[in-house]
N, C-alpha and C. Protein backbone atom coordinates (compact mmCIF):
# COMPACT_ATOMS: atom_id res chain seq x y z
N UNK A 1 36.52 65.39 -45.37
CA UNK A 1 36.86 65.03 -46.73
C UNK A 1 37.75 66.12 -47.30
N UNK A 2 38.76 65.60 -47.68
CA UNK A 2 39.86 67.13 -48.08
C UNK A 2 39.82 67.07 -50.12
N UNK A 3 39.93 67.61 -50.55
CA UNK A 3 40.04 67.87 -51.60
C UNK A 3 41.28 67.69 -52.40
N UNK A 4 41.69 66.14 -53.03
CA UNK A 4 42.98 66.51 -53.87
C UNK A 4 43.11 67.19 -55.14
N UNK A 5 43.92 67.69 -55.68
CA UNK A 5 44.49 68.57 -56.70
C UNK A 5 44.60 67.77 -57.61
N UNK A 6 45.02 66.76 -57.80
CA UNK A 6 44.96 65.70 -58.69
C UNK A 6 45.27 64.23 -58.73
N UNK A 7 44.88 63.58 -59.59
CA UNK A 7 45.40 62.09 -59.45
C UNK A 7 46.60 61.71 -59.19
N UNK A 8 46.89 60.76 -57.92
CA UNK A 8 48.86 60.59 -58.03
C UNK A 8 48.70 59.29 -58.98
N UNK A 9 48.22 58.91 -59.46
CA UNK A 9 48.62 57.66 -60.83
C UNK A 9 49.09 58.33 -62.25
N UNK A 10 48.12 59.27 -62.31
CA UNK A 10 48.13 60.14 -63.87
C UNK A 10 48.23 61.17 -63.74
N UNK A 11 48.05 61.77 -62.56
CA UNK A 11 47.96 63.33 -62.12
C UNK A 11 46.91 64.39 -62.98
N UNK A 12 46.23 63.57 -63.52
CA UNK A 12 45.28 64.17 -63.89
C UNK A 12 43.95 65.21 -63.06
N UNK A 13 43.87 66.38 -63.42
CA UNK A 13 42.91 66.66 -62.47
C UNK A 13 41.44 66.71 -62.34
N UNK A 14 41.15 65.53 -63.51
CA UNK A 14 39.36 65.14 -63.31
C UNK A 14 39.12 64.25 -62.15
N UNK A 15 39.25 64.80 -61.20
CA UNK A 15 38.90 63.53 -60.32
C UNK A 15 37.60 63.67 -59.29
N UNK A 16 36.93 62.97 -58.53
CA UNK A 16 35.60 63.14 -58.04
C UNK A 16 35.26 62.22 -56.79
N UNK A 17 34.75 62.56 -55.91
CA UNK A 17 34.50 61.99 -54.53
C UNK A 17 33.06 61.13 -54.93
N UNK A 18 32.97 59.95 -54.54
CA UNK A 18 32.77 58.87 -54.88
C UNK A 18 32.49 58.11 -53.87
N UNK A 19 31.54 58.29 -53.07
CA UNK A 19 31.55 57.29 -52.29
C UNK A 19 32.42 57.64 -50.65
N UNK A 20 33.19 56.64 -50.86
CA UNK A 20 34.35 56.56 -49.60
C UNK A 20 35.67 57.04 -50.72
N UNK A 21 35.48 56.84 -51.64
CA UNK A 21 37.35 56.76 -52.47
C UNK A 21 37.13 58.11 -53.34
N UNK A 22 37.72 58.49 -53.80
CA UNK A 22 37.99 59.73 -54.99
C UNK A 22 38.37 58.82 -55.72
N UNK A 23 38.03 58.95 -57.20
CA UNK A 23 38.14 58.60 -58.76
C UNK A 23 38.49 59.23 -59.54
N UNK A 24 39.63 58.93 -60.10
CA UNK A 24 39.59 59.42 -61.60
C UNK A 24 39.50 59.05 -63.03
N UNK A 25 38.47 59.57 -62.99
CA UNK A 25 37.31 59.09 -64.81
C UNK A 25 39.05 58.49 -66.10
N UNK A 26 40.01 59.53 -65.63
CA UNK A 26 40.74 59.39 -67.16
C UNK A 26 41.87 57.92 -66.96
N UNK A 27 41.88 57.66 -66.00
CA UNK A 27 42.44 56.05 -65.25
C UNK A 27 41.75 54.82 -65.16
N UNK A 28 41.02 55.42 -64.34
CA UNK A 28 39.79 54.72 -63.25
C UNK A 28 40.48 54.09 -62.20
N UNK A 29 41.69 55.33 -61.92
CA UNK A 29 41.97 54.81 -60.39
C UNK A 29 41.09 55.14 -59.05
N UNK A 30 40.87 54.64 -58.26
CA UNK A 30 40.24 55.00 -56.93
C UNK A 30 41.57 54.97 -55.78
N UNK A 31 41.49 56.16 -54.82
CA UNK A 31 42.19 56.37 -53.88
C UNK A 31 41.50 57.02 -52.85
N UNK A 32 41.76 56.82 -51.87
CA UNK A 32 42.02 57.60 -50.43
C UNK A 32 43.25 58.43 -49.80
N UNK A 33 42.72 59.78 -50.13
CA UNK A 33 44.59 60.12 -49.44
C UNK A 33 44.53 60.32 -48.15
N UNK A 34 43.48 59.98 -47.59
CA UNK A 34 44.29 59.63 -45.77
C UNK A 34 45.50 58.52 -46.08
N UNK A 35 44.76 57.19 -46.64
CA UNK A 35 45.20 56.00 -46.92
C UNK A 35 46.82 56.32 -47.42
N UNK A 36 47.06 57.29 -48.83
CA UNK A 36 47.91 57.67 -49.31
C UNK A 36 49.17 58.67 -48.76
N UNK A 37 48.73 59.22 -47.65
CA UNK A 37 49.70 59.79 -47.35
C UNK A 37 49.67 59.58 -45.64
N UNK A 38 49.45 58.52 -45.09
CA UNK A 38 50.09 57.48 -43.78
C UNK A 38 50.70 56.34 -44.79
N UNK A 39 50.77 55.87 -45.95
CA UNK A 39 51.54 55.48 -46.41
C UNK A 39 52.77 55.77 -46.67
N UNK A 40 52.90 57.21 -47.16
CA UNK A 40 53.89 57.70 -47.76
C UNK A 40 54.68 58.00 -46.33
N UNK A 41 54.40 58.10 -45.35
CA UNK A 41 54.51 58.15 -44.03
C UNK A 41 55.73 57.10 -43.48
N UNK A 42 54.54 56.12 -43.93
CA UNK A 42 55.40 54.91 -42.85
C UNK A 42 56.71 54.37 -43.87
N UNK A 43 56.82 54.90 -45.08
CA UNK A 43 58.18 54.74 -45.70
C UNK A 43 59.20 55.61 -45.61
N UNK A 44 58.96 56.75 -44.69
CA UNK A 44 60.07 57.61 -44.79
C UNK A 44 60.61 57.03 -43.41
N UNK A 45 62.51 57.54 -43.31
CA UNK A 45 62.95 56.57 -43.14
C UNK A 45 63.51 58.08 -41.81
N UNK A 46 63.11 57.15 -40.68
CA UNK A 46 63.12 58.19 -39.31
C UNK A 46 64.36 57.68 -38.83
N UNK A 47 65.72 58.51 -37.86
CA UNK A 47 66.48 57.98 -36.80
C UNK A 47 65.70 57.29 -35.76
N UNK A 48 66.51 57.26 -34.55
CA UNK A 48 65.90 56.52 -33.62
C UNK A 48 65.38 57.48 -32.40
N UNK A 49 65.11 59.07 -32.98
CA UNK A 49 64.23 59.53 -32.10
C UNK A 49 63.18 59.84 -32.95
N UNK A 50 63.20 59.24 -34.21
CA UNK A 50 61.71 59.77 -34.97
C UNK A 50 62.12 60.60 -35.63
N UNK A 51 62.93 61.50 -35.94
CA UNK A 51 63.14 62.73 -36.65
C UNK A 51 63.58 62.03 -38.01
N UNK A 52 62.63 62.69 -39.46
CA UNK A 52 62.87 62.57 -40.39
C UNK A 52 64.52 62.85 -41.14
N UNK A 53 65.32 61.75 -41.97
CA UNK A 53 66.03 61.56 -42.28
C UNK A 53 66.34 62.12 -43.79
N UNK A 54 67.18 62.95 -44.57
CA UNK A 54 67.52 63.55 -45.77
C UNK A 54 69.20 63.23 -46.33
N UNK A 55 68.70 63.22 -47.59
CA UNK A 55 69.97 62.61 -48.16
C UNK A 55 71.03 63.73 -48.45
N UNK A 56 71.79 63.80 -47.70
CA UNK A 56 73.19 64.69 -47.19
C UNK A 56 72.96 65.47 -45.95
N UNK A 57 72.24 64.56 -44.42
CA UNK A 57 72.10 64.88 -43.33
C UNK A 57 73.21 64.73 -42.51
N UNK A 58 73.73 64.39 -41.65
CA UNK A 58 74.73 64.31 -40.71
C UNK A 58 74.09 63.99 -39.64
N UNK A 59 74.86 62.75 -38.68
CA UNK A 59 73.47 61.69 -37.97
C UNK A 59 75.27 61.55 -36.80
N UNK A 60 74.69 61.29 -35.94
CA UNK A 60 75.71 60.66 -34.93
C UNK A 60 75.28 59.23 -34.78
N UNK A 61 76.16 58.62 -34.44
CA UNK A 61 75.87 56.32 -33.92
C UNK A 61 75.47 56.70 -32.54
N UNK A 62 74.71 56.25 -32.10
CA UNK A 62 74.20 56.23 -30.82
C UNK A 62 74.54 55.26 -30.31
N UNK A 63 75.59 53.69 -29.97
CA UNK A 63 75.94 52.86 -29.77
C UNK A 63 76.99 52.47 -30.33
N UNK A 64 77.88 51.88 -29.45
CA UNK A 64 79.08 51.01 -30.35
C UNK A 64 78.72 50.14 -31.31
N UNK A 65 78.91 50.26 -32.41
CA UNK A 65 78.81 48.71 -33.76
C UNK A 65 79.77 48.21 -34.28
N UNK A 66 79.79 46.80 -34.08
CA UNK A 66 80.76 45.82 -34.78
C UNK A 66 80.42 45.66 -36.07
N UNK A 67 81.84 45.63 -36.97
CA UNK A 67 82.04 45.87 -38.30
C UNK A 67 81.95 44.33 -39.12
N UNK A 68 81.26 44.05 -39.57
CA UNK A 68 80.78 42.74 -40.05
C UNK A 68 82.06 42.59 -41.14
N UNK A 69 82.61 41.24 -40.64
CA UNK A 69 84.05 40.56 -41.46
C UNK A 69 85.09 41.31 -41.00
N UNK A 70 85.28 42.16 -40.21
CA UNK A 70 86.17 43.00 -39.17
C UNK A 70 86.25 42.88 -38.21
N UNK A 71 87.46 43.41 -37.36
CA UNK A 71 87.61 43.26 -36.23
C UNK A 71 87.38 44.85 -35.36
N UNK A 72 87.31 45.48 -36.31
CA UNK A 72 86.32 47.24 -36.08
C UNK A 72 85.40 47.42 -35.55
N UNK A 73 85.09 48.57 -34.86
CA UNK A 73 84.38 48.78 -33.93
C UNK A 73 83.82 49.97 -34.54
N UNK A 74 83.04 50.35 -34.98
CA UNK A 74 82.22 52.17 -34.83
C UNK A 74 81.69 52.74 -33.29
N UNK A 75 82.43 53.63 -32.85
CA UNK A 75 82.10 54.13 -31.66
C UNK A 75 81.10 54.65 -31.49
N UNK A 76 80.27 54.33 -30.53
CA UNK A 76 78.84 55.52 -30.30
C UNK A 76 79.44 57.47 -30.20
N UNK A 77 78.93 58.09 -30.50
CA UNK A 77 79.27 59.32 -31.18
C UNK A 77 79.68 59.49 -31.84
N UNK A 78 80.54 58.74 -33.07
CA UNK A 78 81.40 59.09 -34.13
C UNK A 78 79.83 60.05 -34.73
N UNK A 79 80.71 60.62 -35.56
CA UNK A 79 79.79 61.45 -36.28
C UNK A 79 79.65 61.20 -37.71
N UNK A 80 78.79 60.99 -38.88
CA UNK A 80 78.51 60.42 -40.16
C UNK A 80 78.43 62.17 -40.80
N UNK A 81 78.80 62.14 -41.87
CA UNK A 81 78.43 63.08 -42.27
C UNK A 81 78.23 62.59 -44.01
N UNK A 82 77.53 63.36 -44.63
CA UNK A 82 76.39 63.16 -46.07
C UNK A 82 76.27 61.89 -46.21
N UNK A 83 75.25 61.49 -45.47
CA UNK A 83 74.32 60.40 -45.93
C UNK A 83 73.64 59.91 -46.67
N UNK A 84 73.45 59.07 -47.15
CA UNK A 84 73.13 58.78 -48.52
C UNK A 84 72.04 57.45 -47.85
N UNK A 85 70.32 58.09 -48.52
CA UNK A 85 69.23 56.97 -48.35
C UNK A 85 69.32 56.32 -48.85
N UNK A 86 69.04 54.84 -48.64
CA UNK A 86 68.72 53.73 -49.43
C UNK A 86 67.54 52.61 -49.00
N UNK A 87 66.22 53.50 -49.23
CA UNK A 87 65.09 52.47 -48.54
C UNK A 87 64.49 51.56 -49.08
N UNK A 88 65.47 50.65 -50.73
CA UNK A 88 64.64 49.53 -50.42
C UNK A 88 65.77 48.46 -50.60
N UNK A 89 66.54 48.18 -49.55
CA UNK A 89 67.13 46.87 -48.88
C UNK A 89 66.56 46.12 -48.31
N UNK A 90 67.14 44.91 -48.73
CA UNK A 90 66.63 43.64 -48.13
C UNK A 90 67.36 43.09 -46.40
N UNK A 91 68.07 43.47 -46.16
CA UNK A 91 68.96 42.91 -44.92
C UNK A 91 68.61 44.51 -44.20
N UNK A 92 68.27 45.85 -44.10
CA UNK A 92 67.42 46.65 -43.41
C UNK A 92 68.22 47.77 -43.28
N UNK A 93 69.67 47.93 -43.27
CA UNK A 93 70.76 48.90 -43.64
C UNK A 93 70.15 49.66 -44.75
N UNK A 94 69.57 50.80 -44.29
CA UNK A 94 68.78 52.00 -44.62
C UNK A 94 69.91 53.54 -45.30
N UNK A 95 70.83 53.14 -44.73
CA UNK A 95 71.70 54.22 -44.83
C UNK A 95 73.61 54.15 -45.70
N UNK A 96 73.71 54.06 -46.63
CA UNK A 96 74.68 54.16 -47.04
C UNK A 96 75.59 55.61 -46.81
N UNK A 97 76.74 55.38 -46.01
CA UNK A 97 77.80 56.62 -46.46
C UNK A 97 79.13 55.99 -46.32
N UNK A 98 80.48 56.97 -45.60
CA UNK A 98 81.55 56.50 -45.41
C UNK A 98 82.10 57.12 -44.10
N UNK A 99 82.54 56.55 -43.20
CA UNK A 99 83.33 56.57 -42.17
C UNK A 99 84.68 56.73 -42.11
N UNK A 100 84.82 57.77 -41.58
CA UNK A 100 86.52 57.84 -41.55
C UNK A 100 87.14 56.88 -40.78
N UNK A 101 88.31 55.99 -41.50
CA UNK A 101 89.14 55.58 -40.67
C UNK A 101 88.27 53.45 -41.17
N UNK A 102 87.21 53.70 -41.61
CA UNK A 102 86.63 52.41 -41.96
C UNK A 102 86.47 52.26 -43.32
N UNK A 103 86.05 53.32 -44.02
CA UNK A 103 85.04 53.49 -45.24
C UNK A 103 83.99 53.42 -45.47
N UNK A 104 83.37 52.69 -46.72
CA UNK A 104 82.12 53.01 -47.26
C UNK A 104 80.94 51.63 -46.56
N UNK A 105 80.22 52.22 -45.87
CA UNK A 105 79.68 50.70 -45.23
C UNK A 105 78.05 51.47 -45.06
N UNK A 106 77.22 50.37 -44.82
CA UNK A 106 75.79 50.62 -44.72
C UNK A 106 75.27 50.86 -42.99
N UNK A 107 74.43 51.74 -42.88
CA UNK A 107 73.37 51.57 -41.47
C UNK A 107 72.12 51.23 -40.97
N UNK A 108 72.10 51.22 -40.15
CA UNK A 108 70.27 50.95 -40.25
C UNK A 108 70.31 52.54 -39.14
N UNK A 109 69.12 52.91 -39.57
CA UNK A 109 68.44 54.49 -38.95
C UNK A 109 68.50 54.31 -37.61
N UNK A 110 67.98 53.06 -37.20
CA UNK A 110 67.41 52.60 -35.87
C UNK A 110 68.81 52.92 -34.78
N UNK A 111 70.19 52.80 -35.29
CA UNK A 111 71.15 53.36 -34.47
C UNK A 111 72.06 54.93 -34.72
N UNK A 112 71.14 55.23 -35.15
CA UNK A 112 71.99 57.12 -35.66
C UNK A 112 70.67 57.76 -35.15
N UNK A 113 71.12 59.20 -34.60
CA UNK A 113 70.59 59.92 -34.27
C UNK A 113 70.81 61.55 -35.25
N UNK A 114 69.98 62.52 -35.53
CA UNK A 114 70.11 63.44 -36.54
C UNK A 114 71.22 64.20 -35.59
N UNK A 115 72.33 64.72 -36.40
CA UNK A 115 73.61 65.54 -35.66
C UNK A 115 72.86 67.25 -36.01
């Protein structure tokens, strides 16, 4: 049982072990931060060897990609540089920056690797 510092709803720090959940009296939220932070987990947004991703990283394409409504190609190794996150898209392009020679276009993590 680890001890949090305070509530992440209110951040309040009356809070009290309870059972299975920690509570806090000035909310009456109940949490688990195992629960809370394998959450916060599975939203951060990894390349495709797992290594955590930051907004102004530099990532290489690990594969050739065709340029949607183009006849462009992105070469596997081009190199991306300041990346810009964007994790809540609907079509899964995780990664907004700009490409030389293409421009400003979206990625998904799953084909960049951290440079």
């Amino acid at each position: 049982m680890s001890d949090p510092t305070n509530c992440p709803k209110c951040g309040s720090e009356n809070v009290y072990f309870d059972g299975s959940l920690w509570v806090c009296p000035d909310c009456a939220y109940e949490f688990d931060p195992a629960a809370l932070a394998a959450e916060a987990d599975a939203s951060a947004i990894k390349d495709a060897n797992g290594n955590l991703l930051a907004d102004g990283d530099s990532v290489t394409v690990i594969k050739d990609l065709k340029v949607k409504g183009s006849s462009l190609v992105v070469k596997g190794g081009t190199k991306v540089k300041n990346i810009r996150l964007v994790p809540d898209t609907t079509d899964g392009h995780n990664i907004s920056c700009k490409i030389d020679g293409i421009g400003a276009m979206g990625l998904k993590s799953e084909f960049v690797k951290k440079a």
